[in-house]
PDB file of N, CA and C in Angstrom:
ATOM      1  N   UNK A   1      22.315 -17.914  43.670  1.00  0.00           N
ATOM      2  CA  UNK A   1      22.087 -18.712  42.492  1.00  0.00           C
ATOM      3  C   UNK A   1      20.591 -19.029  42.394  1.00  0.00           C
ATOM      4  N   UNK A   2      20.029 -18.849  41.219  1.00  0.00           N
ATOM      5  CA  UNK A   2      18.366 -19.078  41.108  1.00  0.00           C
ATOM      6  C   UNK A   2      18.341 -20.778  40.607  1.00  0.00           C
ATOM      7  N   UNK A   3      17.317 -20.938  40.985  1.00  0.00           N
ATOM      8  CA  UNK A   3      16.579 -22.169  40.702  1.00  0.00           C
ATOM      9  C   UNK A   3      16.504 -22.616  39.039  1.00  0.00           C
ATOM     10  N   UNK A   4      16.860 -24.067  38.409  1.00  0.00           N
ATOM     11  CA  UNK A   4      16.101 -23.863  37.378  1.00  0.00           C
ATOM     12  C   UNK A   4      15.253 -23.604  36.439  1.00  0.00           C
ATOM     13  N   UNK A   5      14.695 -23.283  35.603  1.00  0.00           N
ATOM     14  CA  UNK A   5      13.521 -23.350  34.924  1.00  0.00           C
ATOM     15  C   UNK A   5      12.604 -24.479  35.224  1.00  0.00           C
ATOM     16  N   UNK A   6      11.444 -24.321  35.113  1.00  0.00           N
ATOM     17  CA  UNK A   6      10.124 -25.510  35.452  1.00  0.00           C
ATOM     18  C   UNK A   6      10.583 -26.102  33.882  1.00  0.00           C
ATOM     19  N   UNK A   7      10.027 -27.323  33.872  1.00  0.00           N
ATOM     20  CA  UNK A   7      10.158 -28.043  32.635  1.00  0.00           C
ATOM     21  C   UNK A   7       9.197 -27.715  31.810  1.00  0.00           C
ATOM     22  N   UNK A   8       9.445 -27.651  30.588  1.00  0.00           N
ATOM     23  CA  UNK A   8       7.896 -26.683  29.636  1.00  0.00           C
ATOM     24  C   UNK A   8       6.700 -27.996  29.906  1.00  0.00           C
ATOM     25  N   UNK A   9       5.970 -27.105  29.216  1.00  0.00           N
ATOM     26  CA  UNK A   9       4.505 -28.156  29.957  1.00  0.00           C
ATOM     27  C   UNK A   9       4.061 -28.527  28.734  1.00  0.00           C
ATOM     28  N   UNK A  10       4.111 -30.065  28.162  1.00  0.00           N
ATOM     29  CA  UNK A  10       3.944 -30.682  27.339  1.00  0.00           C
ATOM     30  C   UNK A  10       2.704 -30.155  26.474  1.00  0.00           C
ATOM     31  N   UNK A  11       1.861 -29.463  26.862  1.00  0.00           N
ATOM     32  CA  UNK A  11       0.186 -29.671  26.017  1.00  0.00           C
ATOM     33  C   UNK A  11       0.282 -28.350  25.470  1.00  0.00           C
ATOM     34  N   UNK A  12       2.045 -27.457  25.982  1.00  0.00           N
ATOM     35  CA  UNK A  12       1.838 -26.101  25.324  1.00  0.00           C
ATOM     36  C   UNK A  12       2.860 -25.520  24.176  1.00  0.00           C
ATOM     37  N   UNK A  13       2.939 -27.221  23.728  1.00  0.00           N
ATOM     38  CA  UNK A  13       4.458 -27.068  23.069  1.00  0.00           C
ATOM     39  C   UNK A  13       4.086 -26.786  21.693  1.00  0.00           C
ATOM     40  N   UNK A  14       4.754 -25.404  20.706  1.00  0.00           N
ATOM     41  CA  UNK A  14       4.366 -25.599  19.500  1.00  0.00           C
ATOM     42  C   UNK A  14       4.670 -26.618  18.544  1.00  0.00           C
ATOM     43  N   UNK A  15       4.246 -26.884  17.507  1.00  0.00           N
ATOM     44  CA  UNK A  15       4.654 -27.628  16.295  1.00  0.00           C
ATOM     45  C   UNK A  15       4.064 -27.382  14.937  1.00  0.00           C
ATOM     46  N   UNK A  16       5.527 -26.833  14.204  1.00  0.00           N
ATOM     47  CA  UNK A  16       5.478 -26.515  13.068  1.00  0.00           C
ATOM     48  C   UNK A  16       4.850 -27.570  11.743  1.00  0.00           C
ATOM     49  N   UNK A  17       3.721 -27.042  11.004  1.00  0.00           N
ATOM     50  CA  UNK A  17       3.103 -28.162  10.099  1.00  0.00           C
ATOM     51  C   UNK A  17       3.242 -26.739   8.909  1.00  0.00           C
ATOM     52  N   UNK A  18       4.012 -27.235   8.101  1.00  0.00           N
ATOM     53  CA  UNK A  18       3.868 -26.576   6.528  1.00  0.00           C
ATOM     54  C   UNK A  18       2.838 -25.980   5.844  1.00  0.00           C
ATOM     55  N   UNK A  19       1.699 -26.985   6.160  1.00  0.00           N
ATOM     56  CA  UNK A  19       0.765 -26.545   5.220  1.00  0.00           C
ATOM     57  C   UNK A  19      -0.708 -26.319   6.168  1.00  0.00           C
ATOM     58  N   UNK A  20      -1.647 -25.343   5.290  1.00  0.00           N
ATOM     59  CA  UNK A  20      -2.966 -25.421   6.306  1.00  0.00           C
ATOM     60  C   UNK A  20      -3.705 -26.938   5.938  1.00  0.00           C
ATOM     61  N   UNK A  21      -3.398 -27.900   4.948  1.00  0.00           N
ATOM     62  CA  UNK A  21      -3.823 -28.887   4.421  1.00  0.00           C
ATOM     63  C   UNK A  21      -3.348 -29.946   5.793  1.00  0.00           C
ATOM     64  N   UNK A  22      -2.363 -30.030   5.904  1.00  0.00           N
ATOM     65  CA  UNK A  22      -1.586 -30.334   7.216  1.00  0.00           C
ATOM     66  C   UNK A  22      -2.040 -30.438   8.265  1.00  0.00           C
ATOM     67  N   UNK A  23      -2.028 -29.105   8.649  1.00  0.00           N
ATOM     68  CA  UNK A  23      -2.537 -29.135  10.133  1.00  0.00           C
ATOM     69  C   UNK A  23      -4.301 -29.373  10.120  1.00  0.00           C
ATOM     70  N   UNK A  24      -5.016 -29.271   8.728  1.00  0.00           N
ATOM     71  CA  UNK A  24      -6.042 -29.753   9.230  1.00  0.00           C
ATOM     72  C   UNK A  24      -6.572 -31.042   9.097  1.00  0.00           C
ATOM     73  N   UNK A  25      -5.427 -31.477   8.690  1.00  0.00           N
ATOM     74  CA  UNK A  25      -5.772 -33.234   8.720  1.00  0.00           C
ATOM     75  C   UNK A  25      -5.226 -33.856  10.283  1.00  0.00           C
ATOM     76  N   UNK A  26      -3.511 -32.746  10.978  1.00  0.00           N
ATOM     77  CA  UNK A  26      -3.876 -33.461  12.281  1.00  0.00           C
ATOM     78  C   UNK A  26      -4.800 -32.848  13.267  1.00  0.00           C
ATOM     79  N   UNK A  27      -5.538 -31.783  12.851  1.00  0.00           N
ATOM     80  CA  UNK A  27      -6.561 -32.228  14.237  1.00  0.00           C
ATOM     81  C   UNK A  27      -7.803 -32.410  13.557  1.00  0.00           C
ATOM     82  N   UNK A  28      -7.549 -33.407  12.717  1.00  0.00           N
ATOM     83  CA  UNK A  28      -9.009 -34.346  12.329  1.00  0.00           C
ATOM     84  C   UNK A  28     -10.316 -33.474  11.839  1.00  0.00           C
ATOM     85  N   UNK A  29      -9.849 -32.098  11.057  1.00  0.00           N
ATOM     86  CA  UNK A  29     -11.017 -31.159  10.885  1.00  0.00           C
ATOM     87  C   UNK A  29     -11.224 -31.746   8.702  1.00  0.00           C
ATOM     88  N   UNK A  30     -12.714 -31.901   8.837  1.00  0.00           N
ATOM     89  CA  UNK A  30     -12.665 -32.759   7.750  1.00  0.00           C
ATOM     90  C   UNK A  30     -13.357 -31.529   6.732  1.00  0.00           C
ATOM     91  N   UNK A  31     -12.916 -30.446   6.684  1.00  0.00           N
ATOM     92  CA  UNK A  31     -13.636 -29.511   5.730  1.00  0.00           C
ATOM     93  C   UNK A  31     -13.033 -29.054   4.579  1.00  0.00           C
ATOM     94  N   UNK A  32     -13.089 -29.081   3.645  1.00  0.00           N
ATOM     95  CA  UNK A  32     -12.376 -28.645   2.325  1.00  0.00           C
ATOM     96  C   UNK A  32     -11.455 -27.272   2.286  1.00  0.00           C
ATOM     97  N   UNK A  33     -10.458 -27.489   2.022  1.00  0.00           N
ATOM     98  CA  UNK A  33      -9.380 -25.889   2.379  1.00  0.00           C
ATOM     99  C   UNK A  33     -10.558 -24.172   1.638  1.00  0.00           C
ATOM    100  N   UNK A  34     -10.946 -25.035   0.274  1.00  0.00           N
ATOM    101  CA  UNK A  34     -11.474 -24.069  -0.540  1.00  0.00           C
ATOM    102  C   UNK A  34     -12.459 -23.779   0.830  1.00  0.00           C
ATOM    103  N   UNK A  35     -13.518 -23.936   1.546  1.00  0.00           N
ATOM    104  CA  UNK A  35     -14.892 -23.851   2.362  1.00  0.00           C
ATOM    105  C   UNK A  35     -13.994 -22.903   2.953  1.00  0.00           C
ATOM    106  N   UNK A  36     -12.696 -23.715   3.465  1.00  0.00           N
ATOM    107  CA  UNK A  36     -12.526 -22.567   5.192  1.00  0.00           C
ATOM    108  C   UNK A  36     -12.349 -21.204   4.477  1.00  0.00           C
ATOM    109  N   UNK A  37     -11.246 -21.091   3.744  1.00  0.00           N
ATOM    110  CA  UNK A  37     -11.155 -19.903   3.097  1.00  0.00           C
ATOM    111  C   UNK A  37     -12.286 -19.094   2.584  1.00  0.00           C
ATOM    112  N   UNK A  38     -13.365 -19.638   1.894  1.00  0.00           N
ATOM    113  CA  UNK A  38     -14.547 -18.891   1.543  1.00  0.00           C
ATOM    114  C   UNK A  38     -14.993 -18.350   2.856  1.00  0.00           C
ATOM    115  N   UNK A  39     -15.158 -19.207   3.614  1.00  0.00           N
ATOM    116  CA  UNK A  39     -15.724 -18.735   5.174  1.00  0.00           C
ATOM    117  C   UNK A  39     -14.828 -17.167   5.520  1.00  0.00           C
ATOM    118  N   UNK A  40     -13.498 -17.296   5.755  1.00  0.00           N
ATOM    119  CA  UNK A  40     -12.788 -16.539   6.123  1.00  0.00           C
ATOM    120  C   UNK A  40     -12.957 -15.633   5.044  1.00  0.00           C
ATOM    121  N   UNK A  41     -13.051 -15.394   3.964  1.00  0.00           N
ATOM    122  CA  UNK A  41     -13.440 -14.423   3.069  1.00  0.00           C
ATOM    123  C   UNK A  41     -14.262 -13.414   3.311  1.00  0.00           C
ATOM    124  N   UNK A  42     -15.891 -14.506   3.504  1.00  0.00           N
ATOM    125  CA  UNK A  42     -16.858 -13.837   3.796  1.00  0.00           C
ATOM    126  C   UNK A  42     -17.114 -12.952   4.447  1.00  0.00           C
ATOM    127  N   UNK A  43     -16.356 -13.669   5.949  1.00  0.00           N
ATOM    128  CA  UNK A  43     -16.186 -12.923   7.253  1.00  0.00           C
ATOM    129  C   UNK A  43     -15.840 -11.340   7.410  1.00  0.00           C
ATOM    130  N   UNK A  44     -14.672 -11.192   7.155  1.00  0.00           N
ATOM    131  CA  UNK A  44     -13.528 -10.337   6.439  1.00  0.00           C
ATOM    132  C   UNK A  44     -14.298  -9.364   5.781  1.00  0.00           C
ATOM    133  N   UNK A  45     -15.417  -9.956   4.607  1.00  0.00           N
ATOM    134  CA  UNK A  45     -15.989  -8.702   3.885  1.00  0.00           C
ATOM    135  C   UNK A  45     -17.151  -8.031   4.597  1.00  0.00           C
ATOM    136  N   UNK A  46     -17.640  -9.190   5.326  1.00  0.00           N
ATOM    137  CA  UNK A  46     -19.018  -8.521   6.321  1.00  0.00           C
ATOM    138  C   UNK A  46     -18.561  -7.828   7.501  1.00  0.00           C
ATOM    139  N   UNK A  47     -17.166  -8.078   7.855  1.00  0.00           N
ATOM    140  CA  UNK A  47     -16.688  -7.050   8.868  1.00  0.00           C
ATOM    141  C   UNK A  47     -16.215  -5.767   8.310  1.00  0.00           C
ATOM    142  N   UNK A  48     -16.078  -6.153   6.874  1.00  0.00           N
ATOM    143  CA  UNK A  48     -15.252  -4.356   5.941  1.00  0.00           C
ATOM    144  C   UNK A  48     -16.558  -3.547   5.806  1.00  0.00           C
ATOM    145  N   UNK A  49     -18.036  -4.866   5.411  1.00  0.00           N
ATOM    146  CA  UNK A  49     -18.486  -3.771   4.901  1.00  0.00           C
ATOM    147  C   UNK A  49     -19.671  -3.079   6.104  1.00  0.00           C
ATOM    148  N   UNK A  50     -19.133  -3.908   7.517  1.00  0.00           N
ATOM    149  CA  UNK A  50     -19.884  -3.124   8.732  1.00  0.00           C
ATOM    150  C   UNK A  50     -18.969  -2.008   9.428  1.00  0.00           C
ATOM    151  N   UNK A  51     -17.970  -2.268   8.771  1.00  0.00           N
ATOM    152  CA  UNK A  51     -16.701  -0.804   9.640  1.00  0.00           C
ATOM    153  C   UNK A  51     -17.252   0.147   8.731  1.00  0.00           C
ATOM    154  N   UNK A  52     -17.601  -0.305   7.136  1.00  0.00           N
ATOM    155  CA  UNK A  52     -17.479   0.967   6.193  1.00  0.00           C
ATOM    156  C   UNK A  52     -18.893   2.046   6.844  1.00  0.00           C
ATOM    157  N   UNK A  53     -19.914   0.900   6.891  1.00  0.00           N
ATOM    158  CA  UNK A  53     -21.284   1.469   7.276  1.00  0.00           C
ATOM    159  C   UNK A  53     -21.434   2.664   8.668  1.00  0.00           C
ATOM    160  N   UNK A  54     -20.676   1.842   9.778  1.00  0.00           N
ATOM    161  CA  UNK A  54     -20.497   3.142  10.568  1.00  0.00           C
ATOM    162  C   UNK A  54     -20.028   4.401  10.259  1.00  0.00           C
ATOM    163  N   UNK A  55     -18.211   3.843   9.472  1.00  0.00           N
ATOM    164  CA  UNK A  55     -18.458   4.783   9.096  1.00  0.00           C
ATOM    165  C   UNK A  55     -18.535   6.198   8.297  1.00  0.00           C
ATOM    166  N   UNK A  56     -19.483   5.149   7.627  1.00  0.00           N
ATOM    167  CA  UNK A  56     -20.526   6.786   6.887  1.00  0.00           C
ATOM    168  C   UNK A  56     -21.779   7.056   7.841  1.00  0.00           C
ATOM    169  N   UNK A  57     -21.970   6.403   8.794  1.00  0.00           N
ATOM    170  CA  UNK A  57     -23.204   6.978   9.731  1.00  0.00           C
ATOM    171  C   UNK A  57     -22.623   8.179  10.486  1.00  0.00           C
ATOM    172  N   UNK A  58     -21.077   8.131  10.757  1.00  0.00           N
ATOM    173  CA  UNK A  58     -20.498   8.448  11.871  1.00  0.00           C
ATOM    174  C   UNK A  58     -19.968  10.180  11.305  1.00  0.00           C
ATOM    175  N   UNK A  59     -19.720  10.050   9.550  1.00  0.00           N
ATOM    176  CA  UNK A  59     -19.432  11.170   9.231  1.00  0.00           C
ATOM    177  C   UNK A  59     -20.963  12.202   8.788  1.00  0.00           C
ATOM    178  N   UNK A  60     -22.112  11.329   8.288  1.00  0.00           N
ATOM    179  CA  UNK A  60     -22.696  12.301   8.231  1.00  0.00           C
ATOM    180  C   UNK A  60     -23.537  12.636   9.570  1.00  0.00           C
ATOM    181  N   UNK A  61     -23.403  11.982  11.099  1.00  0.00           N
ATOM    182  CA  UNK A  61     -23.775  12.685  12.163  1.00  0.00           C
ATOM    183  C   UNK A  61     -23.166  13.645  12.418  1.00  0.00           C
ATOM    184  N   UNK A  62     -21.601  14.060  11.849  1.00  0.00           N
ATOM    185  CA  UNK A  62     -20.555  15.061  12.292  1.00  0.00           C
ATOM    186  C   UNK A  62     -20.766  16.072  11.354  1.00  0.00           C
ATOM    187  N   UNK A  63     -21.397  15.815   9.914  1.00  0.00           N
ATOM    188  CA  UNK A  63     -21.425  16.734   8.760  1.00  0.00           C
ATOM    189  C   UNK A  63     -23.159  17.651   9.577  1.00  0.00           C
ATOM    190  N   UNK A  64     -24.032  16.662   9.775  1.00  0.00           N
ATOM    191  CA  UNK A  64     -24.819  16.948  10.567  1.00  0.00           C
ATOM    192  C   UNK A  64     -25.221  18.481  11.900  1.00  0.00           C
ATOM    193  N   UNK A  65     -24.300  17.871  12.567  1.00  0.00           N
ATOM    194  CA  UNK A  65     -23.850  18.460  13.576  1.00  0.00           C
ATOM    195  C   UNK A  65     -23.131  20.223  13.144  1.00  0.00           C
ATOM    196  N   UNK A  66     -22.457  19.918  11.953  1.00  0.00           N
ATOM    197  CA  UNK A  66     -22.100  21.172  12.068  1.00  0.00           C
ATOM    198  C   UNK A  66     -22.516  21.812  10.865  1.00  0.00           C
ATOM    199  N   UNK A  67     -23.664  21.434  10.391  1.00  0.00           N
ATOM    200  CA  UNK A  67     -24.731  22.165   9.357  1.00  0.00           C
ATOM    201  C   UNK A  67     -24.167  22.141   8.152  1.00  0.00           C
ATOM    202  N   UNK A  68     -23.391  21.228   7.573  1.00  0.00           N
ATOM    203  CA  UNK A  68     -23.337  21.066   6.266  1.00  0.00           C
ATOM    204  C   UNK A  68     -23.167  19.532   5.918  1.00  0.00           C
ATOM    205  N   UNK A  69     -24.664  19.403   5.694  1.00  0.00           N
ATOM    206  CA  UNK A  69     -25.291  18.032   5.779  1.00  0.00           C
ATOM    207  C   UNK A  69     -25.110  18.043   3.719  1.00  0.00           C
ATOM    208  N   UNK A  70     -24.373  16.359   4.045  1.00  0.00           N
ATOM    209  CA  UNK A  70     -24.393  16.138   2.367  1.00  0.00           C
ATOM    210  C   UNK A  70     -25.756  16.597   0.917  1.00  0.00           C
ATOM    211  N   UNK A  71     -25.977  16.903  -0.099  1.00  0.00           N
ATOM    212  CA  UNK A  71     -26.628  17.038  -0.832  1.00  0.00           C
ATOM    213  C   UNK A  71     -26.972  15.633  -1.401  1.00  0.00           C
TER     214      UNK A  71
END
Protein backbone atom coordinates (compact mmCIF):
# COMPACT_ATOMS: atom_id res chain seq x y z
CA UNK A 1 0.00 0.00 0.00
CA UNK A 2 1.61 3.52 -0.96
CA UNK A 3 1.68 6.43 1.14
CA UNK A 4 -0.64 9.36 0.70
CA UNK A 5 -0.26 12.25 -1.41
CA UNK A 6 1.82 15.35 0.19
CA UNK A 7 -0.78 18.04 0.79
CA UNK A 8 -0.73 20.60 -2.27
CA UNK A 9 1.42 23.49 -1.35
CA UNK A 10 -0.63 26.48 -0.74
CA UNK A 11 1.46 29.34 -2.82
CA UNK A 12 0.91 26.90 -5.93
CA UNK A 13 -2.67 26.74 -5.96
CA UNK A 14 -4.48 28.05 -9.11
CA UNK A 15 -7.36 30.54 -9.10
CA UNK A 16 -9.70 31.19 -11.64
CA UNK A 17 -10.44 35.23 -12.20
CA UNK A 18 -12.81 35.89 -15.33
CA UNK A 19 -11.47 38.75 -16.49
CA UNK A 20 -7.82 40.24 -17.37
CA UNK A 21 -9.47 43.48 -15.62
CA UNK A 22 -9.66 41.08 -12.60
CA UNK A 23 -6.75 39.60 -12.17
CA UNK A 24 -5.05 42.83 -12.64
CA UNK A 25 -6.61 44.55 -9.98
CA UNK A 26 -5.71 41.40 -7.61
CA UNK A 27 -2.19 41.64 -7.97
CA UNK A 28 -2.33 45.37 -7.57
CA UNK A 29 -0.91 46.06 -11.28
CA UNK A 30 -2.26 49.66 -11.87
CA UNK A 31 -1.92 49.91 -15.79
CA UNK A 32 -4.75 50.47 -18.16
CA UNK A 33 -5.99 47.06 -20.00
CA UNK A 34 -5.87 49.25 -23.38
CA UNK A 35 -1.53 49.96 -22.48
CA UNK A 36 -0.98 46.18 -21.70
CA UNK A 37 -2.50 45.11 -24.85
CA UNK A 38 -0.82 47.84 -27.00
CA UNK A 39 2.40 46.63 -25.35
CA UNK A 40 1.61 43.03 -26.25
CA UNK A 41 0.72 44.15 -29.74
CA UNK A 42 3.76 45.87 -30.32
CA UNK A 43 5.80 43.10 -29.14
CA UNK A 44 4.18 40.48 -31.35
CA UNK A 45 4.74 42.81 -34.43
CA UNK A 46 8.49 43.52 -33.70
CA UNK A 47 8.94 39.83 -33.23
CA UNK A 48 6.84 39.15 -36.84
CA UNK A 49 8.62 41.70 -38.34
CA UNK A 50 12.27 40.29 -37.02
CA UNK A 51 11.31 36.49 -38.01
CA UNK A 52 10.15 38.07 -41.44
CA UNK A 53 13.68 39.91 -41.82
CA UNK A 54 15.75 36.79 -41.33
CA UNK A 55 13.86 35.40 -43.20
CA UNK A 56 14.47 37.10 -46.34
CA UNK A 57 18.25 37.34 -45.36
CA UNK A 58 18.17 33.60 -45.05
CA UNK A 59 16.53 33.01 -48.58
CA UNK A 60 18.51 35.31 -50.52
CA UNK A 61 21.92 33.75 -48.88
CA UNK A 62 20.46 30.32 -50.33
CA UNK A 63 19.28 32.06 -53.74
CA UNK A 64 22.90 33.34 -53.43
CA UNK A 65 24.61 30.33 -52.94
CA UNK A 66 23.21 28.66 -55.76
CA UNK A 67 23.60 31.50 -58.41
CA UNK A 68 20.30 32.71 -58.96
CA UNK A 69 20.45 35.76 -56.97
CA UNK A 70 17.05 37.87 -57.10
CA UNK A 71 16.82 40.74 -59.88
Amino acid sequence: MLPPPPPPDNSLQVVYIPSLIAALAKLDIKVPVEDLLRAIHDEDEARRSELNDRGIQQRRAALSKSGKEPQ
